[in-house]
Protein backbone atom coordinates (compact mmCIF):
# COMPACT_ATOMS: atom_id res chain seq x y z
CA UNK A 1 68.87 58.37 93.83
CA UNK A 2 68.30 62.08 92.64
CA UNK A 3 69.62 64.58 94.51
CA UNK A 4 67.38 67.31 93.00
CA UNK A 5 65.53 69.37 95.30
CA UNK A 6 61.84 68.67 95.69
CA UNK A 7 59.93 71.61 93.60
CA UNK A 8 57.16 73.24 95.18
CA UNK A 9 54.17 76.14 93.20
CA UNK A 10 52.68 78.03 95.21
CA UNK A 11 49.56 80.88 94.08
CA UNK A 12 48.76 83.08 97.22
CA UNK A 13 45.31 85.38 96.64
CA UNK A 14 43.28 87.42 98.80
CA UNK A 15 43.97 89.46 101.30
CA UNK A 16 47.59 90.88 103.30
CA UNK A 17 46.34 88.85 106.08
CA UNK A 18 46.38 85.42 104.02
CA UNK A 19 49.75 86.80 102.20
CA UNK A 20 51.27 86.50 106.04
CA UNK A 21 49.99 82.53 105.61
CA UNK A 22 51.28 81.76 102.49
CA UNK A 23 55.03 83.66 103.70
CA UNK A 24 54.72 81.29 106.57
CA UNK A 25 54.14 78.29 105.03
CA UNK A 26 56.86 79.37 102.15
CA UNK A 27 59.57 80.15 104.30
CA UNK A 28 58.23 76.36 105.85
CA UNK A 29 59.07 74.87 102.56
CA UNK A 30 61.87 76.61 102.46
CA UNK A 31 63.60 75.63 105.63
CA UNK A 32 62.43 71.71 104.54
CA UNK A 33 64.82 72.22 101.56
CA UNK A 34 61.96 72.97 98.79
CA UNK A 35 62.62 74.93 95.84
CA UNK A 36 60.01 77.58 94.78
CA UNK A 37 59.40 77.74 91.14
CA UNK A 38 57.19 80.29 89.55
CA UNK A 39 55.58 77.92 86.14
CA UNK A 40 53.35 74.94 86.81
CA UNK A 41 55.92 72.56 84.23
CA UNK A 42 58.53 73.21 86.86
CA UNK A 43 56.84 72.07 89.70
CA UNK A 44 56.50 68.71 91.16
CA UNK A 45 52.77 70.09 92.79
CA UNK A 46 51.20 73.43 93.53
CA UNK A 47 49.96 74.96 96.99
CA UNK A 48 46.68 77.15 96.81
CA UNK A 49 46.43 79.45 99.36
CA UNK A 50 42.37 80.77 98.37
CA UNK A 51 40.35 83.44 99.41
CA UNK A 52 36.27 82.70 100.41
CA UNK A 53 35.03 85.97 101.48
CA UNK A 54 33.21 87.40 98.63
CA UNK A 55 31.36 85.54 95.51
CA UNK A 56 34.25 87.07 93.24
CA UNK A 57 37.04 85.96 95.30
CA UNK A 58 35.56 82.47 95.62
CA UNK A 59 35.55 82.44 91.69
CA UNK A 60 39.18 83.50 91.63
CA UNK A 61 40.17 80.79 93.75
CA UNK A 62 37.92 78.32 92.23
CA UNK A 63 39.78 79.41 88.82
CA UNK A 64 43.13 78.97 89.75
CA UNK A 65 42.49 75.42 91.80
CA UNK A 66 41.48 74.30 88.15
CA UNK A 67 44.31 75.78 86.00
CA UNK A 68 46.70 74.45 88.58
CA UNK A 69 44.64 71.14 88.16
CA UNK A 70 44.56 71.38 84.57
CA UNK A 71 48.27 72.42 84.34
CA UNK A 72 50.15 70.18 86.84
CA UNK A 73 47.76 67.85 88.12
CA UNK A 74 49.12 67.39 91.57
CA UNK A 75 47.35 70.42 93.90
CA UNK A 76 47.55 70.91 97.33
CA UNK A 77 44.44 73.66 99.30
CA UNK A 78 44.66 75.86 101.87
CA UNK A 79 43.11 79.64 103.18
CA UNK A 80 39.72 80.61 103.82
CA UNK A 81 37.74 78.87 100.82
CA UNK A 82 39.43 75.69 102.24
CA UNK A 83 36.81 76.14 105.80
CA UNK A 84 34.24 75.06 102.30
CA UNK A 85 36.01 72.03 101.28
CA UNK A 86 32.66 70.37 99.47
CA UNK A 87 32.56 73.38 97.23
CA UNK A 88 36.08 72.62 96.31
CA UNK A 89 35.71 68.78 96.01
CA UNK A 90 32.60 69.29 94.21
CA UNK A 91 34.45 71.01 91.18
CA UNK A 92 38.37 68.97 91.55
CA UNK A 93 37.87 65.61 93.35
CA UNK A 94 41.41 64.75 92.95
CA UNK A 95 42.88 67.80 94.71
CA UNK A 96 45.89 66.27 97.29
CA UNK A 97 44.44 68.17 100.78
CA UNK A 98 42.26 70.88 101.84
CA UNK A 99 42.74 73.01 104.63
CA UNK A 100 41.56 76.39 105.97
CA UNK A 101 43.37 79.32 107.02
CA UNK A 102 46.45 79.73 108.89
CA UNK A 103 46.76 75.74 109.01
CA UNK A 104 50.59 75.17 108.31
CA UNK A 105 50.73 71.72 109.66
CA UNK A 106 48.02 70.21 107.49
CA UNK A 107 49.87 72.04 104.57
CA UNK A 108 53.06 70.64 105.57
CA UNK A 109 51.95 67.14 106.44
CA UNK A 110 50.13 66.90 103.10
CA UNK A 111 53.59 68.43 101.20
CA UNK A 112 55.63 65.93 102.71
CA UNK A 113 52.90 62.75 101.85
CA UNK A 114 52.96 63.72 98.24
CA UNK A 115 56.85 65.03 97.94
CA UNK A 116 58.72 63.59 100.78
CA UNK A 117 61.58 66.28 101.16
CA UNK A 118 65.60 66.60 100.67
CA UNK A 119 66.97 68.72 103.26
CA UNK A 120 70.62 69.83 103.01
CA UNK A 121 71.29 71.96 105.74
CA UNK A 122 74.67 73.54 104.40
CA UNK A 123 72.96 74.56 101.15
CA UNK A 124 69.43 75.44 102.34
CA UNK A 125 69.91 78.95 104.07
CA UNK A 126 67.04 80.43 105.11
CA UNK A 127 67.32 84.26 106.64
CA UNK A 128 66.08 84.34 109.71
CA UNK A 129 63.36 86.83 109.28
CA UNK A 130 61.43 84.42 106.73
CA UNK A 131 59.96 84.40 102.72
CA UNK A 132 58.54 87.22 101.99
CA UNK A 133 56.19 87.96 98.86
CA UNK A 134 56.44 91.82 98.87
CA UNK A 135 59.66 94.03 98.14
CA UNK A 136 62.13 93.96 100.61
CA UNK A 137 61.47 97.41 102.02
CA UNK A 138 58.19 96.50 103.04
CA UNK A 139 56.57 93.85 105.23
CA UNK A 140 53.34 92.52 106.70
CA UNK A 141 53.21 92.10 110.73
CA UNK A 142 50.21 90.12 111.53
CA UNK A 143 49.58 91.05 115.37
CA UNK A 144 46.46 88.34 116.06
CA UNK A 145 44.04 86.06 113.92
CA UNK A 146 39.99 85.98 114.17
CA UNK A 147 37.60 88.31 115.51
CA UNK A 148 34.99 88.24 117.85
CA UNK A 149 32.77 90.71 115.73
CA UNK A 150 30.02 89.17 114.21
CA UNK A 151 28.98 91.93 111.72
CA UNK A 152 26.14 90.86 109.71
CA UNK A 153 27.81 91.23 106.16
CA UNK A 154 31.21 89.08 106.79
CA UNK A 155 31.95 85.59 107.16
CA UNK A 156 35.35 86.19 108.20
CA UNK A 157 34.98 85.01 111.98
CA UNK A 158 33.44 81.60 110.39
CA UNK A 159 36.92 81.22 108.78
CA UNK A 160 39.32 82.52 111.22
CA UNK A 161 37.88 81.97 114.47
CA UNK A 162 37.85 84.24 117.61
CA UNK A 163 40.23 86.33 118.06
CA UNK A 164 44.17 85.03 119.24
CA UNK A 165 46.66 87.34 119.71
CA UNK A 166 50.00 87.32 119.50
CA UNK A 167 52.11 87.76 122.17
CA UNK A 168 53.38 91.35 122.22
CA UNK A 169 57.14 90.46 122.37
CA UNK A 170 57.00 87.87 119.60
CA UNK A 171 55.75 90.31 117.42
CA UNK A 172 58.17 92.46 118.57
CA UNK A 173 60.71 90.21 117.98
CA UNK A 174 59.27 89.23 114.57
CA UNK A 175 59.61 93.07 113.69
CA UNK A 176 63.39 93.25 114.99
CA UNK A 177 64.34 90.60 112.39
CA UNK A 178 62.55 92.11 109.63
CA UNK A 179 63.90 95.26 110.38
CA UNK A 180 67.55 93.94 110.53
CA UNK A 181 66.65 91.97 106.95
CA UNK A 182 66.38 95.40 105.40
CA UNK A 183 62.62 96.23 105.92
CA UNK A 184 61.84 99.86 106.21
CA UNK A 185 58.12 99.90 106.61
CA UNK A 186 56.35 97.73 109.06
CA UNK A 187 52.35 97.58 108.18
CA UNK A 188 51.00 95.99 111.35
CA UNK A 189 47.78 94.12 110.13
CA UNK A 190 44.77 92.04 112.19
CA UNK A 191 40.97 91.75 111.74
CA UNK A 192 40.65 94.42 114.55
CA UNK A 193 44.21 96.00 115.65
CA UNK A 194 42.19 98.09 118.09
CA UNK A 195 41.33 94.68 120.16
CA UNK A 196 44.75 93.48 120.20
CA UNK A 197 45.36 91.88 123.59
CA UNK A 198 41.71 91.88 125.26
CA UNK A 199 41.58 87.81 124.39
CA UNK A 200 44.89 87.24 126.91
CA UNK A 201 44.28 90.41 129.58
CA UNK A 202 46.93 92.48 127.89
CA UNK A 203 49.53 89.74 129.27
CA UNK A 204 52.55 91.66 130.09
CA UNK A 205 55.69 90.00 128.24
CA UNK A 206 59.60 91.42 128.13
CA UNK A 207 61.57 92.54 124.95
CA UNK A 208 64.91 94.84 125.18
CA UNK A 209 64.53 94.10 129.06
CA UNK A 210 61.63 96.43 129.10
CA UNK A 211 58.12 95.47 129.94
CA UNK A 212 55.23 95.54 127.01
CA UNK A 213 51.53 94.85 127.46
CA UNK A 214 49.85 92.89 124.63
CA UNK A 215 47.82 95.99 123.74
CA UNK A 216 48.04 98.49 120.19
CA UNK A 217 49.67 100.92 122.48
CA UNK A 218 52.40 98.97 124.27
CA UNK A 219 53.05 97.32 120.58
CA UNK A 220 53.17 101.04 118.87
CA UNK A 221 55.97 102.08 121.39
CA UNK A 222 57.66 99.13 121.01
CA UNK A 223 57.82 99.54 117.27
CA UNK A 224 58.52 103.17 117.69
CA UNK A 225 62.29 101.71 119.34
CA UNK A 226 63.00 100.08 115.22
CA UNK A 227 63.38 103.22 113.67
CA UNK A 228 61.17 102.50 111.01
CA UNK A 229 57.99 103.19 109.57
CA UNK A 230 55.42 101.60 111.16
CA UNK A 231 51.67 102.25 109.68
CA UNK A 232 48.47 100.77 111.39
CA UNK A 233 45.55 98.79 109.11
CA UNK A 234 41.94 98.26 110.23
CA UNK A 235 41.58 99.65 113.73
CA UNK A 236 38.34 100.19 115.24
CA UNK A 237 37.52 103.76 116.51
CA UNK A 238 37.42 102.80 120.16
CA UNK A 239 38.12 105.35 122.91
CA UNK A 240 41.38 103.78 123.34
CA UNK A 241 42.32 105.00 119.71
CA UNK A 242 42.93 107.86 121.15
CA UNK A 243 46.01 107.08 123.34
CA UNK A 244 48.31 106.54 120.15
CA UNK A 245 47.70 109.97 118.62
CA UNK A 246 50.14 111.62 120.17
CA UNK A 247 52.39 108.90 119.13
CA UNK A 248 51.63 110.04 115.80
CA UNK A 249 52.13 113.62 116.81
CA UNK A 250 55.51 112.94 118.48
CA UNK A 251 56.29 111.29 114.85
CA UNK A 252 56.91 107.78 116.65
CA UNK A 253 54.02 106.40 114.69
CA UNK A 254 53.22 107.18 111.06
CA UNK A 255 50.22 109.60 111.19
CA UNK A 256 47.56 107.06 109.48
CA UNK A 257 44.72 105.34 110.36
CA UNK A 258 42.53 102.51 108.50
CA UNK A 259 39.62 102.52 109.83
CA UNK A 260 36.36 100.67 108.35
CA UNK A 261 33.75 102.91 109.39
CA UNK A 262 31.45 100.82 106.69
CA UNK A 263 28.75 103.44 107.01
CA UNK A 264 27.41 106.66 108.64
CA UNK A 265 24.07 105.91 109.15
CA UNK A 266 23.26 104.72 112.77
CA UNK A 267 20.61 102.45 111.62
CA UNK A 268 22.30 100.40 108.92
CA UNK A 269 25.27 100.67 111.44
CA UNK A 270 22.72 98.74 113.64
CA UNK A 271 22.02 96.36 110.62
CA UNK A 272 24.95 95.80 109.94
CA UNK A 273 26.05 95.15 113.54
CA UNK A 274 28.94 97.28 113.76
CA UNK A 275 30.53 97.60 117.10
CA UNK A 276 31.93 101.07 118.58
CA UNK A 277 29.91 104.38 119.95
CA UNK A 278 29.23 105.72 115.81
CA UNK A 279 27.31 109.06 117.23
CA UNK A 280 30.91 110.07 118.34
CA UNK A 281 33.25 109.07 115.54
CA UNK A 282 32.69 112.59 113.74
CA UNK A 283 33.96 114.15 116.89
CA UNK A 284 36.54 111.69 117.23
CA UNK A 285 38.24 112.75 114.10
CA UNK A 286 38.36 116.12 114.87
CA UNK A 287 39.79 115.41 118.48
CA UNK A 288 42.33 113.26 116.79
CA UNK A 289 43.53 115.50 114.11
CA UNK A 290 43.87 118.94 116.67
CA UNK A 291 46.01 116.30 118.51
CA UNK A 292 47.56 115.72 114.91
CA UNK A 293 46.89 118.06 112.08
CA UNK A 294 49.00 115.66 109.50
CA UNK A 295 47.08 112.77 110.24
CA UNK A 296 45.87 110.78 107.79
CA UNK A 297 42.65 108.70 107.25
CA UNK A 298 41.66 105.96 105.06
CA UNK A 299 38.57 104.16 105.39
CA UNK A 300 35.68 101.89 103.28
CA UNK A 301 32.16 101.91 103.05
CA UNK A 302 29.58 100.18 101.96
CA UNK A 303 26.50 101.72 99.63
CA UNK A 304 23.20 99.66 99.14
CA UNK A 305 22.60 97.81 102.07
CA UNK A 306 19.57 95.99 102.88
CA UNK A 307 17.18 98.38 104.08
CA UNK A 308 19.16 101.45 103.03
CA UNK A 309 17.13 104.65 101.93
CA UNK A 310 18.08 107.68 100.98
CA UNK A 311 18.03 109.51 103.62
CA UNK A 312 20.18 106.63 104.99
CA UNK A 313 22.46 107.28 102.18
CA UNK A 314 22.40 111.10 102.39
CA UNK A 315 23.60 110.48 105.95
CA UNK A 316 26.46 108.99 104.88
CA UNK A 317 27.61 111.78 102.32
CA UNK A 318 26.98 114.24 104.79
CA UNK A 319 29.62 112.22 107.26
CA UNK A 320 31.77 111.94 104.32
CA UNK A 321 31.28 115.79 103.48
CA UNK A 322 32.43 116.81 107.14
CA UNK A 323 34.55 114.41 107.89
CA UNK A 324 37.20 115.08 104.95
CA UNK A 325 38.70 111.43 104.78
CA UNK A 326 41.92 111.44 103.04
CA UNK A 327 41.65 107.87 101.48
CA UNK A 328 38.55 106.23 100.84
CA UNK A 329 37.38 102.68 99.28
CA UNK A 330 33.71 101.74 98.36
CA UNK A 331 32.04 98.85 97.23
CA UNK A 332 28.23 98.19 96.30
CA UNK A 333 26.87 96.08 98.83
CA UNK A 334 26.96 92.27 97.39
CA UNK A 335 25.72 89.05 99.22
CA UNK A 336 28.36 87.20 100.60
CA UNK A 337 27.31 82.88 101.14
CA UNK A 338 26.88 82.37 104.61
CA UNK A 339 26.07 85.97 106.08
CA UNK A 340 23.40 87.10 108.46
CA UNK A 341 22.85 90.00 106.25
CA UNK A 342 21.29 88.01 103.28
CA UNK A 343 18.21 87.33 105.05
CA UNK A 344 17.31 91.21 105.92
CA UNK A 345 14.62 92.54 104.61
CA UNK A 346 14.54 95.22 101.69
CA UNK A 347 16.95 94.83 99.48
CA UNK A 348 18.85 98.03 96.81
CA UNK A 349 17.95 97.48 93.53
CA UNK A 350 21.00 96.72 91.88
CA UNK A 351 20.75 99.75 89.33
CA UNK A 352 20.57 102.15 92.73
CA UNK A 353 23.35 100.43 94.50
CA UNK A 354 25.37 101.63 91.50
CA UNK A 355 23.98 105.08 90.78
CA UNK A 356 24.76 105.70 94.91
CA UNK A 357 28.40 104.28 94.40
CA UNK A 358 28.89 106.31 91.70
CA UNK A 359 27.74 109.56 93.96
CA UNK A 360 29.60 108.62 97.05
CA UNK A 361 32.79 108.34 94.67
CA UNK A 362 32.49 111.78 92.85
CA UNK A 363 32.20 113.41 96.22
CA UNK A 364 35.26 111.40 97.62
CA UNK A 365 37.31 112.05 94.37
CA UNK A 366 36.62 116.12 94.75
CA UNK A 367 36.91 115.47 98.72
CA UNK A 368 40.50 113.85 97.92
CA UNK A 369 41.87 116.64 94.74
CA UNK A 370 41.09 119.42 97.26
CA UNK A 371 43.22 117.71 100.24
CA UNK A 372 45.84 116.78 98.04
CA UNK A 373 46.02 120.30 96.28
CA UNK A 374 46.66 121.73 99.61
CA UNK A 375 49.94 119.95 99.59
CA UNK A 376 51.59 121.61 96.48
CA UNK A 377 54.31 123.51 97.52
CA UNK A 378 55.38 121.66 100.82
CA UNK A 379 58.46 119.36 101.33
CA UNK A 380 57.50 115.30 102.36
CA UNK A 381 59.47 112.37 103.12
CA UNK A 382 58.70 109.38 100.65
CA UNK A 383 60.03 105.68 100.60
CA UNK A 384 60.65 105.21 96.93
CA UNK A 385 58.95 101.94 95.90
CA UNK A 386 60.13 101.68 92.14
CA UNK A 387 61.85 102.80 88.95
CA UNK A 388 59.72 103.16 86.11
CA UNK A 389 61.63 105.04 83.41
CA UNK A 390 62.72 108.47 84.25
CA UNK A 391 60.31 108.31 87.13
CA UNK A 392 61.10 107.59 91.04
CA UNK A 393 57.27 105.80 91.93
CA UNK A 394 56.83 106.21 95.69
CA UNK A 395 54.50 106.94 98.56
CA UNK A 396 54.46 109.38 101.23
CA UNK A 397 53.55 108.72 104.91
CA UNK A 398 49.88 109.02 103.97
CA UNK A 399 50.24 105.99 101.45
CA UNK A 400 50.23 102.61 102.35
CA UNK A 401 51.22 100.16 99.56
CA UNK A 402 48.46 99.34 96.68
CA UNK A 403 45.67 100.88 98.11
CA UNK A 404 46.49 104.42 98.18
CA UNK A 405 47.97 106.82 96.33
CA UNK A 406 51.59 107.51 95.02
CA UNK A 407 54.27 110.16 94.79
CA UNK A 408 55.56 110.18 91.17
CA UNK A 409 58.97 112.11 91.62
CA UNK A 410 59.90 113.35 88.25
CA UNK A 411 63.59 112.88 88.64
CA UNK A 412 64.39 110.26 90.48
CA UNK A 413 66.78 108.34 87.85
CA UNK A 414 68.63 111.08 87.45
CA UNK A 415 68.75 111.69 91.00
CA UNK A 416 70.06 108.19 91.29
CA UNK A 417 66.71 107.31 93.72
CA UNK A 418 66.92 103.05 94.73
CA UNK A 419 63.71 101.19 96.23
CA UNK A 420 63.73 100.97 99.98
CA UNK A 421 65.54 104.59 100.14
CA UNK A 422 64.00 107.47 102.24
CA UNK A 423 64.24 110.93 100.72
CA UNK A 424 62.39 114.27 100.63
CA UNK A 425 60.48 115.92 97.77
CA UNK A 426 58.59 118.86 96.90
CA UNK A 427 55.76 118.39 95.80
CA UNK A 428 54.59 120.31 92.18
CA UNK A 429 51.43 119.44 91.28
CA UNK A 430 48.77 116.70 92.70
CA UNK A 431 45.52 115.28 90.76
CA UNK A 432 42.90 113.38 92.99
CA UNK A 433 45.10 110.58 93.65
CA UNK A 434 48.48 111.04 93.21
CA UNK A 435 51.44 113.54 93.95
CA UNK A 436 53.76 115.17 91.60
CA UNK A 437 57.20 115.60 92.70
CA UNK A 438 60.85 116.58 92.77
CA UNK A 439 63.84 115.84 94.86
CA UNK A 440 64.59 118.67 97.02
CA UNK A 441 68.18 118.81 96.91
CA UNK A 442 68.34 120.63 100.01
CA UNK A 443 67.81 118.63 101.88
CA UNK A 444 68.62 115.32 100.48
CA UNK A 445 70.89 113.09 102.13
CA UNK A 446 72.94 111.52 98.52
């Protein structure tokens, strides 16, 4: 009988939320005494983790299903496109299992039908804080699943169900182990961080012999006890938002905010069905940042939506004008199978969705030079991310990984600079996206 380890592929896409799944059900595999091997001709079959939420992302997925078809045969699918499994089926018949999102035991239970597995507890060492797919400095914290929004545009709620939180001292917990595996920023992640807790009453748990409610606050003082960074992703600007700011201010809590405004316009707002009091977010911002000048804000929006005119869309530059967003993503409206918002009435010529994308971004881009010129001159931490070259790449506090921008520190090899280390710069020179810097010796701790 071979002794060789059971081989398992696995292809995670989409979103940091579904990256979460696919750790989960690695470190699963893992555990079970599965090997991980990157190429298709090393792997006895291949896990899918898919993203359905937009038409391109269902192509993506649909793409690699069939090269992992084509390639190894044997192919086992999970993550949001799986909550469409005749679309799937349709295309690859002989694929092993579907399941949707955040299913481990139909994963697991359809791994071990097709590769029944080996485990050797004395050689099989697992850490106890999981696989994880990004660097080691870094990690996901996934605080709940679902959402009980039922905005117009996404399909997300259809996929992930109402919102479930996470107890507050499990996550807690979760963060403790990361933390002591070497992690150094904690990017807490949900469909809506600001409702954290409101599904179980804000249950009160105990971690460190201290007593936590299962709310964003309770959580951000608890994480404020790691001694890390900890940086918050798609909150909603409820009142409540306000209580963490002087967190921020008090430098317990990174300074930065995600927030998906989506629009400006209190009509396509109401199209849309966004939740939250949108008159006030303009004064919100302002309130937040006397509370915290070196706050940061990144946000998205979304140009060309049924029934948007332009003085619709002139709304929204003039939010964008005053409001003086640090980081900002946009995206031409596109239909998305399934959502509300594909039967509204007047729909953006394609040609104008583009030519108002293309307006909204040079404002943001001169928006974004100007705020970043300001910072020539002054002295930031950074968490270096790579080497590339002679260059240390990393990010500031106002940068969260991939979607913002970076802190290029001129001499970081010969200042000896490792991923995962903290260290100050001063910054020379800045273009609308990234910072140009160099290690201020000063005060550098090497």
């Amino acid at each position: 009988m071979s002794k060789r380890n059971p081989k398992v592929g696995f292809i995670s896409l989409g979103c940091p939320k579904a990256l979460v799944d696919s750790e989960r059900i690695l470190t699963q595999l893992r555990v079970e005494g599965y090997d991980i091997v990157p190429t298709y001709n090393k792997a006895d079959l291949v896990v899918v983790n898919t993203c359905g939420f937009i038409d391109s992302a269902v192509e993506e997925s649909l793409d690699a299903i069939g090269e992992a078809m084509a390639e190894n045969g044997k192919v086992i699918v999970t993550g949001c496109l799986g909550k469409r499994p005749e679309q799937i089926r349709e295309q690859f018949p002989d694929v092993l299992s579907i399941s949707g999102p955040q299913d481990y035991g139909t994963v697991m239970s359809a791994v071990h039908a097709a590769l029944p597995p080996k485990h050797d507890p004395f050689i099989d060492l697992v850490p106890d804080y999981g696989i994880k797919l990004t660097p080691k400095h870094y990690a996901y914290l996934k605080i709940s699943e679902g959402c009980n929004h039922r905005c117009s545009f996404c399909i997300i709620p259809s996929m992930r169900g109402n919102l479930v939180s996470r107890p507050v001292d499990d996550v807690l917990r979760e963060a403790e182990k990361l933390v002591r595996g070497g992690v150094q920023e904690l990017l807490v992640i949900s469909q809506d961080t600001s409702a954290y807790g409101v599904d179980v009453r804000y249950a009160e748990r105990q971690w460190r012999d201290k007593t936590y409610q299962t709310r964003m606050k309770d959580l951000c003082e608890g994480l404020s006890e790691l001694g890390v960074w900890s940086r918050l992703h798609y909150v909603y600007p409820y009142p409540h938002v306000d209580d963490i700011i002087p967190l921020m201010a008090d430098g317990k809590l990174l300074p930065y905010l995600d927030i998906p405004f989506q629009h400006a316009s209190p009509r396509i707002l109401k199209l849309m069905k966004r939740p939250g009091a949108v008159d006030k977010n303009l004064e919100r911002i302002q309130n937040w940042r006397k509370v915290c000048p070196d706050l940061t804000i990144r946000s998205t929006f979304i140009v060309g939506f049924p029934g948007e005119t332009e003085d619709d869309f002139e709304q929204l530059l003039s939010f964008i004008d005053q409001a003086e967003l640090d980081r900002v993503g946009a995206f031409a409206y596109s239909p998305v199978d399934g959502a509300k918002a594909n039967d509204l009435p007047d729909a953006v010529p394609e040609a104008l969705k583009q030519e108002r994308l293309a307006r909204f971004m040079e404002l943001q881009a001169e928006i974004s030079a100007e705020k970043l010129q300001r910072k020539v001159g002054s002295v930031q931490q950074v968490l270096v991310d790579s080497l590339e070259g002679e260059l240390a790449i990393a990010r500031s506090k106002a940068d969260a990984p991939e979607i913002d921008g970076l802190v290029q520190i001129q001499d970081g090899e010969r200042s000896g600079l490792k991923p995962g280390q903290f260290v100050d710069v001063t910054i020379m020179g800045a273009d609308e996206h990234d910072l140009f810097a160099l290690v201020d010796v000063e005060n550098a701790d090497f």
